[in-house]
C-alpha atoms as a PDB file:
ATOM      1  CA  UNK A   1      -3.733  12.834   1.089  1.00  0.00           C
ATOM      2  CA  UNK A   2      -6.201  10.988   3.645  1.00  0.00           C
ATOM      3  CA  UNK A   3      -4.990  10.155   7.288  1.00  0.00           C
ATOM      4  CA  UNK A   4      -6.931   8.180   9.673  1.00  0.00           C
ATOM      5  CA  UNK A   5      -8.795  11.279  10.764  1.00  0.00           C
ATOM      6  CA  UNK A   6     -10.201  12.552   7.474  1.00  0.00           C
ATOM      7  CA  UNK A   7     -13.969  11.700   6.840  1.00  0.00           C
ATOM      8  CA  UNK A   8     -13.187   9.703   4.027  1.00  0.00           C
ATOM      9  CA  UNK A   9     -10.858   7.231   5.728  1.00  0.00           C
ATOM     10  CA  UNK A  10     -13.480   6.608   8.576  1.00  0.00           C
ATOM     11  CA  UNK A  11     -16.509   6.045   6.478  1.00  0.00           C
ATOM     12  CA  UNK A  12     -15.019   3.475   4.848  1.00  0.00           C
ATOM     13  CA  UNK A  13     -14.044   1.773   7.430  1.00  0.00           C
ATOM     14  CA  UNK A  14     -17.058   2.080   8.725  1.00  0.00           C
ATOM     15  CA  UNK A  15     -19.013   0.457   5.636  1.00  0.00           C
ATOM     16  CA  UNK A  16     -16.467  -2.724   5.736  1.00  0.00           C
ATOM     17  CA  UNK A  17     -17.107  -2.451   9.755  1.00  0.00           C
ATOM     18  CA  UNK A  18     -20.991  -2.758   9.327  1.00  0.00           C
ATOM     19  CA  UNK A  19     -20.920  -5.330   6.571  1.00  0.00           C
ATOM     20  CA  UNK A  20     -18.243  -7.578   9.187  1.00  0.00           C
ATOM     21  CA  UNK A  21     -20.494  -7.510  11.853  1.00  0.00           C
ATOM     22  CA  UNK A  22     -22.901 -10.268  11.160  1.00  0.00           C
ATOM     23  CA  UNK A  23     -18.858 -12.754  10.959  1.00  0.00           C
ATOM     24  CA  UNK A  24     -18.537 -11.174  15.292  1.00  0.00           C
ATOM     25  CA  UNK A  25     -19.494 -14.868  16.638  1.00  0.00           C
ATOM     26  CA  UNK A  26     -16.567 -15.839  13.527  1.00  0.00           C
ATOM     27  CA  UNK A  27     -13.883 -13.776  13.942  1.00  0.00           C
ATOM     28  CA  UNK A  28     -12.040 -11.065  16.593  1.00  0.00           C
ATOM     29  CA  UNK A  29     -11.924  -7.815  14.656  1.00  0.00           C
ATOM     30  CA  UNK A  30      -9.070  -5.179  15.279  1.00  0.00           C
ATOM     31  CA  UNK A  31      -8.513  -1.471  13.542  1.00  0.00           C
ATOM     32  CA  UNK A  32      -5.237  -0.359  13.035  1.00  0.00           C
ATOM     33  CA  UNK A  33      -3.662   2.512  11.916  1.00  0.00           C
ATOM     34  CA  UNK A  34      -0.206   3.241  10.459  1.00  0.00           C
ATOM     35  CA  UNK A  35       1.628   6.152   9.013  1.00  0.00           C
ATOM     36  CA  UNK A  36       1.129   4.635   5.198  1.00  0.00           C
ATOM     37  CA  UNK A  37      -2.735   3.683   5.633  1.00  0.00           C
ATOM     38  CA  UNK A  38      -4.688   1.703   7.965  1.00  0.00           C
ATOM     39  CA  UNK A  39      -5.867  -2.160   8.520  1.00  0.00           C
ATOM     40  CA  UNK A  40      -9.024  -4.471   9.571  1.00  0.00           C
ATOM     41  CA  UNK A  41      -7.821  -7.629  10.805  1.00  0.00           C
ATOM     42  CA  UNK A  42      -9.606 -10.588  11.310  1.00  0.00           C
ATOM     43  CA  UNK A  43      -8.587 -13.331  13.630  1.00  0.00           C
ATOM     44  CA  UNK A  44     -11.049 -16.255  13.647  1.00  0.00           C
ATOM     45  CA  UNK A  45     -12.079 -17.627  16.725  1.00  0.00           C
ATOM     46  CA  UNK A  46     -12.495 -21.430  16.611  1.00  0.00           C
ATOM     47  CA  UNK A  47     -13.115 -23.037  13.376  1.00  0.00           C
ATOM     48  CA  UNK A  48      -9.715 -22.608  11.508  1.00  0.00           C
ATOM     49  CA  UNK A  49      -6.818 -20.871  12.380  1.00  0.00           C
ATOM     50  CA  UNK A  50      -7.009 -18.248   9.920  1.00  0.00           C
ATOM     51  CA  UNK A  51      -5.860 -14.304  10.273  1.00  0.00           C
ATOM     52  CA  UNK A  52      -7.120 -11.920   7.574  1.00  0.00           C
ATOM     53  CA  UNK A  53      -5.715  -8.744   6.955  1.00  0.00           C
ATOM     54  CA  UNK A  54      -7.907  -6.019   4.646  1.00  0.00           C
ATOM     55  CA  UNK A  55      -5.357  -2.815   4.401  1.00  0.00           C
ATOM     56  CA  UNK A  56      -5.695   0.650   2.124  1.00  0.00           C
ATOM     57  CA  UNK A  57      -2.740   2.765   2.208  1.00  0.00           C
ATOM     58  CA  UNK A  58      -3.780   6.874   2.419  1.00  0.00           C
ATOM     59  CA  UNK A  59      -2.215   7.425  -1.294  1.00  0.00           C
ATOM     60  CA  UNK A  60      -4.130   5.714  -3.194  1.00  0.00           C
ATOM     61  CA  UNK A  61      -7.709   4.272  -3.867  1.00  0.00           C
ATOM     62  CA  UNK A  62      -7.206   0.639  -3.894  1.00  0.00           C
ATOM     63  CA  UNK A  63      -7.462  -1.921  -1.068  1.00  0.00           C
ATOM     64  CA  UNK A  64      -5.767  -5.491  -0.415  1.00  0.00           C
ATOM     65  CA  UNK A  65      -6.441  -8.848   1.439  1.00  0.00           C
ATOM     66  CA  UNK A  66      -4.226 -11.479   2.727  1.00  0.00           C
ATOM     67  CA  UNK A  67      -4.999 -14.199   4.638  1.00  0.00           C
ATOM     68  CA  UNK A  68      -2.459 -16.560   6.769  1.00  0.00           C
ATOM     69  CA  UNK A  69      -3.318 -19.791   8.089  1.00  0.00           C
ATOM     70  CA  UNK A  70      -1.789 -19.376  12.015  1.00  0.00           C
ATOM     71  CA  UNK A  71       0.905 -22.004  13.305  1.00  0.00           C
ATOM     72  CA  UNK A  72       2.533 -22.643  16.544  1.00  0.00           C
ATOM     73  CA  UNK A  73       6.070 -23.372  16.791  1.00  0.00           C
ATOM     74  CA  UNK A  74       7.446 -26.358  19.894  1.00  0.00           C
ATOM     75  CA  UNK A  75       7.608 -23.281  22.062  1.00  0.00           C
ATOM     76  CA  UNK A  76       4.449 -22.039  21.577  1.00  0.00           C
ATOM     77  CA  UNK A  77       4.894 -19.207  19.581  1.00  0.00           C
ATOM     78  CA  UNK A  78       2.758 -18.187  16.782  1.00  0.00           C
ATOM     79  CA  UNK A  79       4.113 -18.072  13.264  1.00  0.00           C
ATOM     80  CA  UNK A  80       1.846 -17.104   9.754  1.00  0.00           C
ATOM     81  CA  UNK A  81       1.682 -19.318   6.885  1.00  0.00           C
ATOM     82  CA  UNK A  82       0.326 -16.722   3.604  1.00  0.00           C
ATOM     83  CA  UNK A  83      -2.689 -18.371   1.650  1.00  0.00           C
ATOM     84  CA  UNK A  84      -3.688 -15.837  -0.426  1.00  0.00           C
ATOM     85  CA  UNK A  85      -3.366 -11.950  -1.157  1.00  0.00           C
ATOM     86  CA  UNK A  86      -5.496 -10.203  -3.586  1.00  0.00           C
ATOM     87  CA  UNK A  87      -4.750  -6.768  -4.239  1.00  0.00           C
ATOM     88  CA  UNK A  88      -6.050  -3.415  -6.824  1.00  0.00           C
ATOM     89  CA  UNK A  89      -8.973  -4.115  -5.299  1.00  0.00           C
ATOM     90  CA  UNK A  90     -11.067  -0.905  -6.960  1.00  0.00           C
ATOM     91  CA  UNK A  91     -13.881  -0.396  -4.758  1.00  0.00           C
ATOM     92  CA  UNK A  92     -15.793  -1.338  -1.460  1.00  0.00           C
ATOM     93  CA  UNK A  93     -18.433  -3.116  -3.013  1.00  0.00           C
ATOM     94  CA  UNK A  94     -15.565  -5.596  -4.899  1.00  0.00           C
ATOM     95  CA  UNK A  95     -13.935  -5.304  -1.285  1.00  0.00           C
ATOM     96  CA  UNK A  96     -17.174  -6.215   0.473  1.00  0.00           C
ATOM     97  CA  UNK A  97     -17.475  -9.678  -2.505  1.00  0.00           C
ATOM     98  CA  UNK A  98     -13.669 -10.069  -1.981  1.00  0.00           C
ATOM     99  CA  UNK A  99     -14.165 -10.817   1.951  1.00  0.00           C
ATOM    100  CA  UNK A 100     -17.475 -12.862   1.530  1.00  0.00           C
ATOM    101  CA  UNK A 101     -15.457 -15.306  -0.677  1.00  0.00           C
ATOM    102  CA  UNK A 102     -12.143 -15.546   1.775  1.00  0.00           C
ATOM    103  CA  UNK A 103     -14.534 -15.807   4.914  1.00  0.00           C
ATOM    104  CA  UNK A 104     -16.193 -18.717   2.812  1.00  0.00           C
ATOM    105  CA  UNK A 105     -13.142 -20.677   2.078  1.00  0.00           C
ATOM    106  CA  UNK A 106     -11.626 -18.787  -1.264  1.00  0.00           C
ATOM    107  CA  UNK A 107      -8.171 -18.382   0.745  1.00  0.00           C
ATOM    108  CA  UNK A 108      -7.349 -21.849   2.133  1.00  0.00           C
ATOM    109  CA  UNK A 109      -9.197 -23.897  -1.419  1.00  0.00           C
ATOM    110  CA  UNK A 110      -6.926 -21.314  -3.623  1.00  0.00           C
ATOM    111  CA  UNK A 111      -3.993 -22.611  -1.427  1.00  0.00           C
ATOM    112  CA  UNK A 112      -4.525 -26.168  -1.608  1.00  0.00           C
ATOM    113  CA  UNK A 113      -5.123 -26.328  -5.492  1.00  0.00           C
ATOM    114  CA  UNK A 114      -1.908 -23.941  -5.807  1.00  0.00           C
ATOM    115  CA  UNK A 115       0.273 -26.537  -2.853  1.00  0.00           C
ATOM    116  CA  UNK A 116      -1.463 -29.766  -4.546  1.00  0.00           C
ATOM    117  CA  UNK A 117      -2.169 -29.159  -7.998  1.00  0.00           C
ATOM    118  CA  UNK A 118       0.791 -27.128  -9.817  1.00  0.00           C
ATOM    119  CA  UNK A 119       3.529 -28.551 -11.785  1.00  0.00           C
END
C-alpha cells in the first residue's frame, strides 16, 4: 500500500500540481494528507465561490472530484453546497481532462440543468 511518502504518491501529485499551476491567479491550492489517501483542494479566489476537492485514497488506483459552491450563513460562517462529484476516475490524464472541464464550468452547468431541468 502507498502512503504519502512513497514515490508513487508524490509524483502524482506532482503531475496534477504542475498541470494546476497555470489556474494560481484562479484558485488557492492546498495538499493534504490523511490516513486513507491524500487531497488537492482548490479554493477559488474571486470569480465564484467554488471549492474543489481532487482526492485518491492509498488502496486503490482511482481518483475523485467534488466541487461545492461556498455559502455563508447570518453569522458568517461558511457552509458547502455539493455541485458535482465524479469518481473511478482511471488515470491522470482523464484526471488532468476531468479538472479542465470543472475549472471551466462542468460543475456549476451540471448543477443547474440537474436543480432546473429534472422531473
Amino acid at each position: 500500500m502507498e502512503d504519502k511518502y512513497s514515490k508513487i504518491t508524490q509524483k502524482e501529485i506532482d503531475i496534477i500540481k504542475q498541470y494546476l499551476d497555470q489556474w494560481n491567479n484562479i484558485f488557492f491550492r492546498d495538499i493534504k494528507y490523511y490516513d486513507e489517501g491524500w487531497s488537492i483542494n482548490l479554493r477559488e479566489k474571486a470569480i465564484y465561490p467554488r471549492y474543489i476537492v481532487i482526492f485518491k485514497p492509498y488502496n486503490r488506483i482511482e481518483y475523485s472530484i467534488k466541487s461545492f459552491e461556498i455559502h455563508y450563513n447570518q453569522e458568517g460562517k461558511e457552509y458547502f453546497k455539493s455541485l458535482y462529484f465524479i469518481d473511478n476516475i482511471a488515470s491522470i490524464e482523464q484526471l488532468i481532462e476531468e479538472i479542465k472541464m470543472i475549472i471551466y464550468g462542468k460543475d456549476i452547468f451540471e448543477s443547474i440543468k440537474k436543480e432546473n431541468f429534472t422531473e
